[in-house]
PDB file of N, CA and C in Angstrom:
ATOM      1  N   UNK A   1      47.204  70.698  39.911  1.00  0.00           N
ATOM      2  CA  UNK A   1      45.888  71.329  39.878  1.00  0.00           C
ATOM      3  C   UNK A   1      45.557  71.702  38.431  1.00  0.00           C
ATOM      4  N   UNK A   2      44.305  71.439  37.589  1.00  0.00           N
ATOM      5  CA  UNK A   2      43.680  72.039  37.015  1.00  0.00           C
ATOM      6  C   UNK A   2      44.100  73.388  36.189  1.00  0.00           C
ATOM      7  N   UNK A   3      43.676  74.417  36.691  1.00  0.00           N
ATOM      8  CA  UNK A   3      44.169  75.463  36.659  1.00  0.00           C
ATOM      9  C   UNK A   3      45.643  75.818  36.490  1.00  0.00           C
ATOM     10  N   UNK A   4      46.261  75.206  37.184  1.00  0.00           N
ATOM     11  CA  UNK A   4      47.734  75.131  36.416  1.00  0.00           C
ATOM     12  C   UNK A   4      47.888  74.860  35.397  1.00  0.00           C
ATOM     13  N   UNK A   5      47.044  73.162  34.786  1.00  0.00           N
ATOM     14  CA  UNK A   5      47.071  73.281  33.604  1.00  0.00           C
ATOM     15  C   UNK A   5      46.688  74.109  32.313  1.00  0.00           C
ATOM     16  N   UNK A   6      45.563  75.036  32.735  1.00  0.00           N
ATOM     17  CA  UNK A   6      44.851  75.775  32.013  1.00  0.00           C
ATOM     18  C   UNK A   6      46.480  76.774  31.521  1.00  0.00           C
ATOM     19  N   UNK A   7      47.180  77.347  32.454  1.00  0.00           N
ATOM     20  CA  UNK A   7      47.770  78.472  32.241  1.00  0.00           C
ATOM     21  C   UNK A   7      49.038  77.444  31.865  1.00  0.00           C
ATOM     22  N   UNK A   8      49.379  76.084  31.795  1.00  0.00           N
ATOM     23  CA  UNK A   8      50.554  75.508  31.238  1.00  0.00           C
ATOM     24  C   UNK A   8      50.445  75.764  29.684  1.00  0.00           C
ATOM     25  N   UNK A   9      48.855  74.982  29.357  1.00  0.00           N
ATOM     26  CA  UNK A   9      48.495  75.111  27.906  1.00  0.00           C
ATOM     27  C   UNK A   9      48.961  76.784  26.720  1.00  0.00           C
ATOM     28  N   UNK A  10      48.198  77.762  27.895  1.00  0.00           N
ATOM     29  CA  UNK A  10      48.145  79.041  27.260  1.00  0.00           C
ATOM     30  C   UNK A  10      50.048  79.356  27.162  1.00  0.00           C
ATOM     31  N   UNK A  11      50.763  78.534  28.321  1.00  0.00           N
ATOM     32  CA  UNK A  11      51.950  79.408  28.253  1.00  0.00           C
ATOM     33  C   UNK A  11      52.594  78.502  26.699  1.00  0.00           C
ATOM     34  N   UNK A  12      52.140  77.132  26.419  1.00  0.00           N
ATOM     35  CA  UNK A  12      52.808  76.441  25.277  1.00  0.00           C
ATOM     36  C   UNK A  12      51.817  77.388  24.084  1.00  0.00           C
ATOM     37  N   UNK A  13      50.989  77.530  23.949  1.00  0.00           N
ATOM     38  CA  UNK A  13      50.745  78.453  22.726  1.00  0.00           C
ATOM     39  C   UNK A  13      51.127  80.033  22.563  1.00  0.00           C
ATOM     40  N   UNK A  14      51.593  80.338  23.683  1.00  0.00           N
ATOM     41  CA  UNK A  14      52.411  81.545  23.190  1.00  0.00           C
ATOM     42  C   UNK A  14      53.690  81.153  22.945  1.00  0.00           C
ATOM     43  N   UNK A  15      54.424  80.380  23.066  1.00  0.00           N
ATOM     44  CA  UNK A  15      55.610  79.767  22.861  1.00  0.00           C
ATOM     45  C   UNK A  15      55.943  79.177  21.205  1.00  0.00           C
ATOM     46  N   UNK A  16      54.589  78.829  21.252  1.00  0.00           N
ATOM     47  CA  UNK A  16      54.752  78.039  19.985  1.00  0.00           C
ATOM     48  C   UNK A  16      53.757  78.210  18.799  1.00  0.00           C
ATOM     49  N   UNK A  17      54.468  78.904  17.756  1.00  0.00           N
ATOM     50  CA  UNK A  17      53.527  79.446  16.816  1.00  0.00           C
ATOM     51  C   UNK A  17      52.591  78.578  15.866  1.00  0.00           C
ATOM     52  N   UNK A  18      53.421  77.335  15.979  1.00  0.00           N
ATOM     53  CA  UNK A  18      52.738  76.581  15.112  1.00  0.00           C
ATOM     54  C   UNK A  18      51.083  76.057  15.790  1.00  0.00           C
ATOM     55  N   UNK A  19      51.898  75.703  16.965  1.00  0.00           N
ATOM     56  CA  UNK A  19      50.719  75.356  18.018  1.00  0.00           C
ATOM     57  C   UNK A  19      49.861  76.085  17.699  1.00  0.00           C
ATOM     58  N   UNK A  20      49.173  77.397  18.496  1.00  0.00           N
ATOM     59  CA  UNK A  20      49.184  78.596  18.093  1.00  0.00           C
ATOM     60  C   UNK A  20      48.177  78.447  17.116  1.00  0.00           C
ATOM     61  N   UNK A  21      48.778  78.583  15.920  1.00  0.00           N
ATOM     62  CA  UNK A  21      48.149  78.438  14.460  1.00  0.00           C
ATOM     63  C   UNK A  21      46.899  77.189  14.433  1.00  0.00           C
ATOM     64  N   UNK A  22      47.500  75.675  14.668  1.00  0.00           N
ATOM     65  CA  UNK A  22      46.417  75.001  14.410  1.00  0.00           C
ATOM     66  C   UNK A  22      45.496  75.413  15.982  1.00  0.00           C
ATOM     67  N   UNK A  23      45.390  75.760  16.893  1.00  0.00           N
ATOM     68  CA  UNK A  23      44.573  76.337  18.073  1.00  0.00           C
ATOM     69  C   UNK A  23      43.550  77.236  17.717  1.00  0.00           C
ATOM     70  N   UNK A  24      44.120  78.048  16.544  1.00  0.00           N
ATOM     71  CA  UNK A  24      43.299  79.468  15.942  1.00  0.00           C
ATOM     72  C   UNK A  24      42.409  78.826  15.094  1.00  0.00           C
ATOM     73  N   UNK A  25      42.750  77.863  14.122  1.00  0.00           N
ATOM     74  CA  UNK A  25      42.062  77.030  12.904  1.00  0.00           C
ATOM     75  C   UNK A  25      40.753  76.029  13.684  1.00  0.00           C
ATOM     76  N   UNK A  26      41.395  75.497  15.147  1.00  0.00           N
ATOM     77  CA  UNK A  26      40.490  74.600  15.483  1.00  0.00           C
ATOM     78  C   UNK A  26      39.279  74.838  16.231  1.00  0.00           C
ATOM     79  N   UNK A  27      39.985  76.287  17.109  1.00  0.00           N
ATOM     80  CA  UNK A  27      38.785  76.581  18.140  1.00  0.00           C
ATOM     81  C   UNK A  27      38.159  77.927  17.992  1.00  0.00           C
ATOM     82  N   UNK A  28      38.430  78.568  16.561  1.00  0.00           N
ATOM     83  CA  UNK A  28      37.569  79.764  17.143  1.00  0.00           C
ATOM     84  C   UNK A  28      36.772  80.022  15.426  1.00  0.00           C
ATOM     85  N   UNK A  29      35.919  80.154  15.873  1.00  0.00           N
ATOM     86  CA  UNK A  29      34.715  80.318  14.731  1.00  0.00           C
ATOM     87  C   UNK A  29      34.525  82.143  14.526  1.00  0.00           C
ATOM     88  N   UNK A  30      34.195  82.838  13.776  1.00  0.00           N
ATOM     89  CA  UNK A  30      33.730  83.915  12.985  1.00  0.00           C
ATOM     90  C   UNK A  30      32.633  84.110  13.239  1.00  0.00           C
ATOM     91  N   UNK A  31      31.931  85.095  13.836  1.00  0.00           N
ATOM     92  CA  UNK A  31      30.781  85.315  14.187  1.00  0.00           C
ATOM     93  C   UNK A  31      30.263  86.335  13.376  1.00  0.00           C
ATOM     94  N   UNK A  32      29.780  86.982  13.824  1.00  0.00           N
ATOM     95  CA  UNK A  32      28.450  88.044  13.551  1.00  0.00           C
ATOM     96  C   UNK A  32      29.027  89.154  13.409  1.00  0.00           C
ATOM     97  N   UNK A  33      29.541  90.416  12.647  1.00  0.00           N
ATOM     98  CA  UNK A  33      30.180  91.545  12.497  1.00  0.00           C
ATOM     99  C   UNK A  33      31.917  91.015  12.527  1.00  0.00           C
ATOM    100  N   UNK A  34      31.956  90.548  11.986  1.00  0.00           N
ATOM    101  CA  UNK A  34      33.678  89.665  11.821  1.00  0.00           C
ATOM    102  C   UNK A  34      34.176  89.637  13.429  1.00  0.00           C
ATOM    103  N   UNK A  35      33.454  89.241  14.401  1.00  0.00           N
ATOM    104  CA  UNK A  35      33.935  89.335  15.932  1.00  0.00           C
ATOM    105  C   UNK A  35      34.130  87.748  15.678  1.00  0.00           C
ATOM    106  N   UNK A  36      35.122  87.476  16.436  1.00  0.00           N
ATOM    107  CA  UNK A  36      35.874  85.692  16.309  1.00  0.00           C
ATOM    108  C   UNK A  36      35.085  85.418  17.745  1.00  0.00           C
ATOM    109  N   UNK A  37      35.184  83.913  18.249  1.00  0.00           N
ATOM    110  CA  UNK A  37      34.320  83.723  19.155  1.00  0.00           C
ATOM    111  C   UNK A  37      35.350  82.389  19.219  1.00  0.00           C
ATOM    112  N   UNK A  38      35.363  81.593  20.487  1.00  0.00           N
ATOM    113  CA  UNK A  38      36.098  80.798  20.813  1.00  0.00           C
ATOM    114  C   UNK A  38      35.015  79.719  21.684  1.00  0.00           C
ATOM    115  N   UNK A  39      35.298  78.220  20.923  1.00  0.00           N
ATOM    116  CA  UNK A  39      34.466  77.559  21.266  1.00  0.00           C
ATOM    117  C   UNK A  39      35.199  76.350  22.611  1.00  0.00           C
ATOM    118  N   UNK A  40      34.342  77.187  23.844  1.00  0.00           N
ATOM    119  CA  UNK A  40      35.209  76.433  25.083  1.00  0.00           C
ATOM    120  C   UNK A  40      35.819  74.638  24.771  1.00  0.00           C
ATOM    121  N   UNK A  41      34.424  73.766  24.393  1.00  0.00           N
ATOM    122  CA  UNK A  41      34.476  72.446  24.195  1.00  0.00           C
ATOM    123  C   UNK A  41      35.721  72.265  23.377  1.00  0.00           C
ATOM    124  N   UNK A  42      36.238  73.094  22.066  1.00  0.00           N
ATOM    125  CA  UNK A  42      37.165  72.550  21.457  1.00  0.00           C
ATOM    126  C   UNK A  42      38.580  73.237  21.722  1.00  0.00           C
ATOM    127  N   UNK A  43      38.966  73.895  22.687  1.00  0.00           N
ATOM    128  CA  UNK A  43      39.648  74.373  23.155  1.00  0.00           C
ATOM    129  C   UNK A  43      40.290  73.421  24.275  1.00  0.00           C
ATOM    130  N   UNK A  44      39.501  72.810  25.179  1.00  0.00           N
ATOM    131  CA  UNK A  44      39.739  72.017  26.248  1.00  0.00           C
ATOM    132  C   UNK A  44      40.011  70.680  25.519  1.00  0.00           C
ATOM    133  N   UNK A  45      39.078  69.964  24.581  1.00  0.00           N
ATOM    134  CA  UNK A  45      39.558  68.968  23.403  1.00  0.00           C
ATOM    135  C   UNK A  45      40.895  69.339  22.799  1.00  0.00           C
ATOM    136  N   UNK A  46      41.551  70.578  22.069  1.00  0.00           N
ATOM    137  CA  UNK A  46      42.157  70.895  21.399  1.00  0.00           C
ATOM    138  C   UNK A  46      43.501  70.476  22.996  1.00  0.00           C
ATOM    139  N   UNK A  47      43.077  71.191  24.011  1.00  0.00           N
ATOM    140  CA  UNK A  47      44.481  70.685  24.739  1.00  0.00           C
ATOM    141  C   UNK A  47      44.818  69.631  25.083  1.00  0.00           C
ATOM    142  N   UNK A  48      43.396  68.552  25.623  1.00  0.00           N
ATOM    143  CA  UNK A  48      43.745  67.418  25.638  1.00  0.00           C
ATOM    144  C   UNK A  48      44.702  66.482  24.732  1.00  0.00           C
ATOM    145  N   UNK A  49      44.632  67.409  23.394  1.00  0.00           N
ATOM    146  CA  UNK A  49      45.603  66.295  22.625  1.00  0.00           C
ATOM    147  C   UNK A  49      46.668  66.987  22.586  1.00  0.00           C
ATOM    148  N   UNK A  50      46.964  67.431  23.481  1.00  0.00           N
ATOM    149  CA  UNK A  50      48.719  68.083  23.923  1.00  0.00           C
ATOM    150  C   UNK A  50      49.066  67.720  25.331  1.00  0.00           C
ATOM    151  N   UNK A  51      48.069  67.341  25.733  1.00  0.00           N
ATOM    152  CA  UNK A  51      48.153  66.259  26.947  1.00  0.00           C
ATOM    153  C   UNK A  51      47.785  67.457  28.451  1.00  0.00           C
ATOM    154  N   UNK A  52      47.136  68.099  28.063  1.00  0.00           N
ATOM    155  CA  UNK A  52      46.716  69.066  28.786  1.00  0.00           C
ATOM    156  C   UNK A  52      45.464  68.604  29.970  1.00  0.00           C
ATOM    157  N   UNK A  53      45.050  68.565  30.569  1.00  0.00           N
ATOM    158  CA  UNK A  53      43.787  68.068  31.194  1.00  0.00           C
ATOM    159  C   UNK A  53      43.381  69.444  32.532  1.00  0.00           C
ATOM    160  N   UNK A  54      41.952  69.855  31.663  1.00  0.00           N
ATOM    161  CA  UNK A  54      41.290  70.667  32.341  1.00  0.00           C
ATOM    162  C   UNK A  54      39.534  70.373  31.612  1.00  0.00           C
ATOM    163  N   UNK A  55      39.036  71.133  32.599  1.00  0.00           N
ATOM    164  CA  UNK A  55      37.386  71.432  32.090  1.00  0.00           C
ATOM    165  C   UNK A  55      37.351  72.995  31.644  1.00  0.00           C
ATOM    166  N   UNK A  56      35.839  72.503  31.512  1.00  0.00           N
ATOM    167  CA  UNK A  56      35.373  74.026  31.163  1.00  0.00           C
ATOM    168  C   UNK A  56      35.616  75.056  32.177  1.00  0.00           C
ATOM    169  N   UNK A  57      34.818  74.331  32.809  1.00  0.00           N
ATOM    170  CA  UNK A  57      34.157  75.687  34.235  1.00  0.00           C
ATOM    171  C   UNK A  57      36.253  76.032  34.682  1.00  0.00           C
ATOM    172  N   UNK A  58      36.983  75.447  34.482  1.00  0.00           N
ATOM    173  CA  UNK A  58      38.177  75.343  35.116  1.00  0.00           C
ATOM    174  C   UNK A  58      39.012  76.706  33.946  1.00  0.00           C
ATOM    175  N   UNK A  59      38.580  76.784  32.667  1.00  0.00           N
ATOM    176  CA  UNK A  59      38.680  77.309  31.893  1.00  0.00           C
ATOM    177  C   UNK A  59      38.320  78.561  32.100  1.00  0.00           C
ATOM    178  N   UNK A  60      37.086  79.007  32.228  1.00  0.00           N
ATOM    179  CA  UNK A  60      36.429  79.755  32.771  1.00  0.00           C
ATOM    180  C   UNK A  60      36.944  80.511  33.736  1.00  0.00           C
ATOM    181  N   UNK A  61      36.939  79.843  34.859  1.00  0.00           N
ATOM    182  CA  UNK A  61      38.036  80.379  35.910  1.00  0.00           C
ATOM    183  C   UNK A  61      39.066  81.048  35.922  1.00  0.00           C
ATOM    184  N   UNK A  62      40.026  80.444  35.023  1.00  0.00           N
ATOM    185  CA  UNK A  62      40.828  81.018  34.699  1.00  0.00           C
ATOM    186  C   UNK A  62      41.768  82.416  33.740  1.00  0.00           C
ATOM    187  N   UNK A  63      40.533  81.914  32.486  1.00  0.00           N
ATOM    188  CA  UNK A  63      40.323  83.347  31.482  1.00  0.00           C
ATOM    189  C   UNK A  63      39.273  84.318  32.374  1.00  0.00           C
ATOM    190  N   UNK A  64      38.013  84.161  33.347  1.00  0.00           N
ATOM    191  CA  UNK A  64      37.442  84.964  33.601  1.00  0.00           C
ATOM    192  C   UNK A  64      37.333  85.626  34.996  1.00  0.00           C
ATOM    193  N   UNK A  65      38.407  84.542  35.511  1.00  0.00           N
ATOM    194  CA  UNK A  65      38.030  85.002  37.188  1.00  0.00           C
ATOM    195  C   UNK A  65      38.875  85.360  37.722  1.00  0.00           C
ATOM    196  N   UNK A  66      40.486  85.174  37.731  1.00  0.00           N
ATOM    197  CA  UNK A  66      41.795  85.013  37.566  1.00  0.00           C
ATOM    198  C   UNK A  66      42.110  86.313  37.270  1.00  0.00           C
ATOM    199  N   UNK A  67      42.014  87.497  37.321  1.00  0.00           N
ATOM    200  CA  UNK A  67      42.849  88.571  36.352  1.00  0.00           C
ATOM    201  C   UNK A  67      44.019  88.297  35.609  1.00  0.00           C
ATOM    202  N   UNK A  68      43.033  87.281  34.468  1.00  0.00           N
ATOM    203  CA  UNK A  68      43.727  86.101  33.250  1.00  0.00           C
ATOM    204  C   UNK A  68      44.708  87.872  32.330  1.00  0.00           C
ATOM    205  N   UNK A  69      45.502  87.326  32.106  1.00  0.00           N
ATOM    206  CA  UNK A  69      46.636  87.477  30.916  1.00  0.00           C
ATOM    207  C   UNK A  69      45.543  87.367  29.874  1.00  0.00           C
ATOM    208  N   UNK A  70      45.947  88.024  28.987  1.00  0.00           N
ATOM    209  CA  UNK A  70      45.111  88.386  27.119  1.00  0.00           C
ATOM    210  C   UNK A  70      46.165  87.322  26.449  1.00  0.00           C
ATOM    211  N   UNK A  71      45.071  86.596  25.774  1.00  0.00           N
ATOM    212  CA  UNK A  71      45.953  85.145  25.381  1.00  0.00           C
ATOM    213  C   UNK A  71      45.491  85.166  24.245  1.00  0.00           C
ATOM    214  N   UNK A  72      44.175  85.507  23.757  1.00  0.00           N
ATOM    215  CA  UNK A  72      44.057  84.822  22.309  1.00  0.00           C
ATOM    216  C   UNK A  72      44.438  86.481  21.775  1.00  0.00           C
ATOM    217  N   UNK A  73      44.705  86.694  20.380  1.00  0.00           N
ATOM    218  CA  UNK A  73      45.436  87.844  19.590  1.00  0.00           C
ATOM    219  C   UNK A  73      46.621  87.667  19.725  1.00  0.00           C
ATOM    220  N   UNK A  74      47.741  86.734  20.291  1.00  0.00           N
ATOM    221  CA  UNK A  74      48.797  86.811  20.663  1.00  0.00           C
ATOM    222  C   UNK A  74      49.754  86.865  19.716  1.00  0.00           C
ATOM    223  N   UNK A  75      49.617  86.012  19.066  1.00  0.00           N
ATOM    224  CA  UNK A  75      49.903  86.337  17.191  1.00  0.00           C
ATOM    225  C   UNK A  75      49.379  86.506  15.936  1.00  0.00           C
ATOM    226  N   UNK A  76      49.788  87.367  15.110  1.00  0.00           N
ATOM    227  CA  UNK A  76      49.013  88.280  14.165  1.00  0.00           C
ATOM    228  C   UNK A  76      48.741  87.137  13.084  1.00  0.00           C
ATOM    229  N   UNK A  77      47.823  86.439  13.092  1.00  0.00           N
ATOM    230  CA  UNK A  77      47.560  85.439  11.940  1.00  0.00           C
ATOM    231  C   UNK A  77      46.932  85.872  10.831  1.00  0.00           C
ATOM    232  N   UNK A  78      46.639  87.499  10.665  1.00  0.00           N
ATOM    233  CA  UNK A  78      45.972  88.348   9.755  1.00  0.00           C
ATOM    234  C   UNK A  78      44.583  87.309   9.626  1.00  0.00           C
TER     235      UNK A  78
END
């Protein structure tokens, strides 16, 4: 299922810092009052090339519907 994958992905980037690192560089942009913002499309792209396969709305689900685990801050990349 889907959703499994969503929470396989999140469990390899807490695992793996490097991961992790290029995840932080690829998917989350700087917004408006230094608040970071995370761009769904390259997040779900970003897992696909770890061989991950999910969607958005599946994404969604999971960070928002799920009483999801706090995943992004996980490491202090200052």
């Amino acid at each position: 299922m889907s959703l499994e994958q969503v929470d396989a992905f999140y469990e390899t980037l807490m695992s793996n810092q490097e991961v992790y690192e290029q995840y932080y560089k690829k998917c989350s942009i700087k917004g408006t009052f230094g608040i970071w913002n995370w761009d769904k499309t390259k997040i779900v792209d970003f897992a696909g090339t770890l061989g991950y396969v999910f969607t958005e709305p599946e994404l969604d689900e999971v960070l928002f519907n799920s009483g999801v685990r706090v995943y992004h801050n996980s490491f202090n990349l200052g």
